[in-house]
N, C-alpha and C. Protein backbone atom coordinates (compact mmCIF):
# COMPACT_ATOMS: atom_id res chain seq x y z
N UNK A 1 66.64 98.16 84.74
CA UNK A 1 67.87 98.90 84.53
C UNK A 1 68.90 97.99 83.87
N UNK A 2 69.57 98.43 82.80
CA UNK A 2 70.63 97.55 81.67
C UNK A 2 71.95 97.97 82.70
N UNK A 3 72.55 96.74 83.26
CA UNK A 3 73.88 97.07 83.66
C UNK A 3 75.21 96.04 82.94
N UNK A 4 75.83 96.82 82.37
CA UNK A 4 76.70 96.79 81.33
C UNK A 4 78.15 95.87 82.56
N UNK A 5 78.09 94.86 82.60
CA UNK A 5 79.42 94.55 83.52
C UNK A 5 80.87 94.38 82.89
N UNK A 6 81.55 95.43 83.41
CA UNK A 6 83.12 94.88 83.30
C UNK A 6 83.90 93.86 83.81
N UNK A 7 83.47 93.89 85.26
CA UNK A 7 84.45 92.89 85.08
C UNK A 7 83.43 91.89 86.49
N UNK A 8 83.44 90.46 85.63
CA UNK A 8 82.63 89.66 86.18
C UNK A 8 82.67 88.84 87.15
N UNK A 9 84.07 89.28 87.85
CA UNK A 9 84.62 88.53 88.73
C UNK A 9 83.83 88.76 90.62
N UNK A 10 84.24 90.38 90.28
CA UNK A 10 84.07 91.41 91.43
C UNK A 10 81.92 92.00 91.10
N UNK A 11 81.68 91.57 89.86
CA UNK A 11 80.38 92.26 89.57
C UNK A 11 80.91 94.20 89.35
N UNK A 12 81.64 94.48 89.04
CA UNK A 12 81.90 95.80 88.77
C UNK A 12 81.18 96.26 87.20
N UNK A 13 80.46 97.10 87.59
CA UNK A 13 79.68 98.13 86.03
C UNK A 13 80.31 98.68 86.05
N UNK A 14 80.21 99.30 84.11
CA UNK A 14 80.20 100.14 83.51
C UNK A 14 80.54 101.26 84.57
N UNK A 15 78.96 101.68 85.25
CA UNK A 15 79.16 102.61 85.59
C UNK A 15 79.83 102.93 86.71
N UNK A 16 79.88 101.78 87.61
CA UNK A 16 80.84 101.56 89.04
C UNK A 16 82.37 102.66 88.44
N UNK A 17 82.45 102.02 86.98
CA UNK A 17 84.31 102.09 86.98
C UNK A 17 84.18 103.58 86.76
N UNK A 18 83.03 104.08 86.27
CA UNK A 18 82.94 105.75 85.61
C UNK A 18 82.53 106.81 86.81
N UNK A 19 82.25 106.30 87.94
CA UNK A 19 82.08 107.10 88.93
C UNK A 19 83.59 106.83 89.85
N UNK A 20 83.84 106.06 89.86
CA UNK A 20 85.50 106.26 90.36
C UNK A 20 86.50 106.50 90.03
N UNK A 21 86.32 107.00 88.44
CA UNK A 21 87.50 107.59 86.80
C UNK A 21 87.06 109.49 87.73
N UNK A 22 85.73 109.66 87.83
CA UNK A 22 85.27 110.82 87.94
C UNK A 22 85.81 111.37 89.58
N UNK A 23 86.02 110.25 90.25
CA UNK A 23 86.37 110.67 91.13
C UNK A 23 87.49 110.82 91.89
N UNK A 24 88.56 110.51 90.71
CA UNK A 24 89.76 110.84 90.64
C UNK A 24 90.73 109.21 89.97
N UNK A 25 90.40 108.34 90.17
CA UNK A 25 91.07 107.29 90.09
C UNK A 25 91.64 107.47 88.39
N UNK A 26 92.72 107.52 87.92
CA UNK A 26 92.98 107.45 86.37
C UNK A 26 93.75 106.54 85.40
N UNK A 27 93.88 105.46 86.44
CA UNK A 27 94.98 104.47 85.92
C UNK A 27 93.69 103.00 85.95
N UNK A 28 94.51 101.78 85.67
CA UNK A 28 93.58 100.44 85.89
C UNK A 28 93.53 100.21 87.14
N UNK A 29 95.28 100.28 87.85
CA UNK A 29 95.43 100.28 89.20
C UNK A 29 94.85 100.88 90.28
N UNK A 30 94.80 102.35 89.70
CA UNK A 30 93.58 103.14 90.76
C UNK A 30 91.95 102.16 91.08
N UNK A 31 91.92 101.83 90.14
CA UNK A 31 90.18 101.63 89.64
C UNK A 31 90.34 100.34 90.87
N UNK A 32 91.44 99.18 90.54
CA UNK A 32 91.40 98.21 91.25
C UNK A 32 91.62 98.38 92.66
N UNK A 33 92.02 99.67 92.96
CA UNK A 33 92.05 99.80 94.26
C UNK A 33 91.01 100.20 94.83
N UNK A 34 90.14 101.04 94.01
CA UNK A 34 88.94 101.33 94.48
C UNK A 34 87.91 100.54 94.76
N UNK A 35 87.79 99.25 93.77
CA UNK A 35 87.02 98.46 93.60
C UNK A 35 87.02 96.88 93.39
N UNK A 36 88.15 96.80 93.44
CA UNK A 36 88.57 95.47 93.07
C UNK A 36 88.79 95.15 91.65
N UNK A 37 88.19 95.25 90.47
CA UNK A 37 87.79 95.05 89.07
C UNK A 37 89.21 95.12 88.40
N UNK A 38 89.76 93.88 87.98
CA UNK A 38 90.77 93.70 87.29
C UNK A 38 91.68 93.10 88.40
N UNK A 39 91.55 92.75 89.85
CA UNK A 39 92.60 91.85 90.26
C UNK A 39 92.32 90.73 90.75
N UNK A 40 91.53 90.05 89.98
CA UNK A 40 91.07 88.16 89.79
C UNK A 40 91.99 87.79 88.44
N UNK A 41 91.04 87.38 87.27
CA UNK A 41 91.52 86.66 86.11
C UNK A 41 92.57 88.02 85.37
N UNK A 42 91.81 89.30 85.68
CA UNK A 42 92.56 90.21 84.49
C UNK A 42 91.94 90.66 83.25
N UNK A 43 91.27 89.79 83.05
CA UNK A 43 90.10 89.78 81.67
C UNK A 43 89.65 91.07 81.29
N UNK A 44 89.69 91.83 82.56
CA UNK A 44 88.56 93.51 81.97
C UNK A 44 89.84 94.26 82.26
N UNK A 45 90.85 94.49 82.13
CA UNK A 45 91.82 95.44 82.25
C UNK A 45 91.81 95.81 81.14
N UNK A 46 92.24 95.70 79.70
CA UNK A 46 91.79 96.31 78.91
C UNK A 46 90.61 96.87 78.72
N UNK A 47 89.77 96.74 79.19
CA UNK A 47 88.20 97.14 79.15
C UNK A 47 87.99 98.48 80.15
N UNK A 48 88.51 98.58 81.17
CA UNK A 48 88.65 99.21 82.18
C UNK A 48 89.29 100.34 81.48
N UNK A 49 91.01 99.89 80.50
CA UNK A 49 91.37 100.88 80.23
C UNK A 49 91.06 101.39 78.87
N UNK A 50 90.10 101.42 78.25
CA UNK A 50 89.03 101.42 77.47
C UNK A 50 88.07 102.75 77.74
N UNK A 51 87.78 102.56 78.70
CA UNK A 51 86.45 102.95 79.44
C UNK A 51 87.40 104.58 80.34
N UNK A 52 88.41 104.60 80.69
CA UNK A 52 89.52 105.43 81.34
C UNK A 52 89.69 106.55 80.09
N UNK A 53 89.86 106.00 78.66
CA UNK A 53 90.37 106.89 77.78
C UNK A 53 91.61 107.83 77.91
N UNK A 54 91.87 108.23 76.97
CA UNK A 54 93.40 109.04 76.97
C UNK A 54 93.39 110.67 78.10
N UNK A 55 92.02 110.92 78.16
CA UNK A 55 91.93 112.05 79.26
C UNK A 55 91.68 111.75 80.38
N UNK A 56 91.99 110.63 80.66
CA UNK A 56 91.63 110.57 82.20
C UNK A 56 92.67 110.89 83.16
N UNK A 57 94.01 110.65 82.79
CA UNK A 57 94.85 110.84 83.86
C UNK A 57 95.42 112.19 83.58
N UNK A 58 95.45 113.68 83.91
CA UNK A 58 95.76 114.42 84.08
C UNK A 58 97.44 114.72 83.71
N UNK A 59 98.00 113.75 84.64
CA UNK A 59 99.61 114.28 84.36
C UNK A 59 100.09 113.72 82.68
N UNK A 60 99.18 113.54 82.00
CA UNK A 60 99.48 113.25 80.31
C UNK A 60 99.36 114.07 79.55
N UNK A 61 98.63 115.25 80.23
CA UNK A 61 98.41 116.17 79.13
C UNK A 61 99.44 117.05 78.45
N UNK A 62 100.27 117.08 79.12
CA UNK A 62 101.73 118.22 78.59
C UNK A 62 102.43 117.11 77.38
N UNK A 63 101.86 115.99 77.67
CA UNK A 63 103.22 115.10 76.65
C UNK A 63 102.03 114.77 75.25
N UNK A 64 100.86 114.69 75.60
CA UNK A 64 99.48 114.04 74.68
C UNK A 64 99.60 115.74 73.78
N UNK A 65 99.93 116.73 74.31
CA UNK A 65 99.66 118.08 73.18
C UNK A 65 101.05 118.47 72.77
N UNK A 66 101.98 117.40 72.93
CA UNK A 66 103.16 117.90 71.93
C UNK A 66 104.11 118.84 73.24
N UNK A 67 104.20 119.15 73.99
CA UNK A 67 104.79 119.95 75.21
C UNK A 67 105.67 119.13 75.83
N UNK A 68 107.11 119.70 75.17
CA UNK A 68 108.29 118.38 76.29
C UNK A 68 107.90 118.93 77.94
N UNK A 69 107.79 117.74 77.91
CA UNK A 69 107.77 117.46 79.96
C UNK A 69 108.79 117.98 80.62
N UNK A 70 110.34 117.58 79.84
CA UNK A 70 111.49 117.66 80.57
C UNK A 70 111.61 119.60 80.77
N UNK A 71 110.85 120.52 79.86
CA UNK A 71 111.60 121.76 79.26
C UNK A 71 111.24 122.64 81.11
N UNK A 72 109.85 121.72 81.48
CA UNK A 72 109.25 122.49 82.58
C UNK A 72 110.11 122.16 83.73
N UNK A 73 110.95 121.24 83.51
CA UNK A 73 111.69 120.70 84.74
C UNK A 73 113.02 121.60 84.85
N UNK A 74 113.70 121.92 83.54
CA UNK A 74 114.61 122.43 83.22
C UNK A 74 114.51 123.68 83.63
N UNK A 75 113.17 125.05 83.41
CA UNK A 75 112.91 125.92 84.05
C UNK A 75 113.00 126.21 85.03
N UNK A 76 112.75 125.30 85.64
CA UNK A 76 112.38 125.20 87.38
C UNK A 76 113.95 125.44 88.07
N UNK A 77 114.78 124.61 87.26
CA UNK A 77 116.28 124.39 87.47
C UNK A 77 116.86 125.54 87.28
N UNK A 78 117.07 126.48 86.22
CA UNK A 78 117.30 127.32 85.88
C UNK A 78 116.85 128.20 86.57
N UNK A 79 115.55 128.35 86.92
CA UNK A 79 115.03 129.57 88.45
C UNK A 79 115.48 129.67 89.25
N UNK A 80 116.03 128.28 90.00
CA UNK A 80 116.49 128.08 91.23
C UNK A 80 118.32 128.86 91.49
């Protein structure tokens, strides 16, 4: 079995970091909390957030498709 390591400190794979992206974690910080990977030298944090891509964290999507963030807040205000 080819295991692709990120970060060589903790021994964290490839796939370690992609089953804990899947399982909710969406930041570097999540990942390192899950697993440790990225809080020794630092070296795979870019790699980590690499591997995370621009869809991983959920609350980005209103600002990543052009949708002001603030307009939904403003609604809410205006309802109330």
């Amino acid at each position: 079995m080819n295991r692709v390591y990120v970060c060589n400190c903790f021994g964290v794979t490839e796939a370690q970091v992609k089953k804990h992206a899947e399982g909710g974690a969406c930041t570097p910080r999540q990942i390192a909390s899950a697993c440790k990977a990225g809080t020794d030298c630092g070296s795979c944090v870019r790699r980590i957030q690499a591997l995370l891509g621009r869809e991983a964290c959920p609350r980005r999507e209103p600002a990543d498709q052009g949708v002001p963030v603030l307009s939904e807040v403003e609604e809410l205000e205006e309802a109330a």
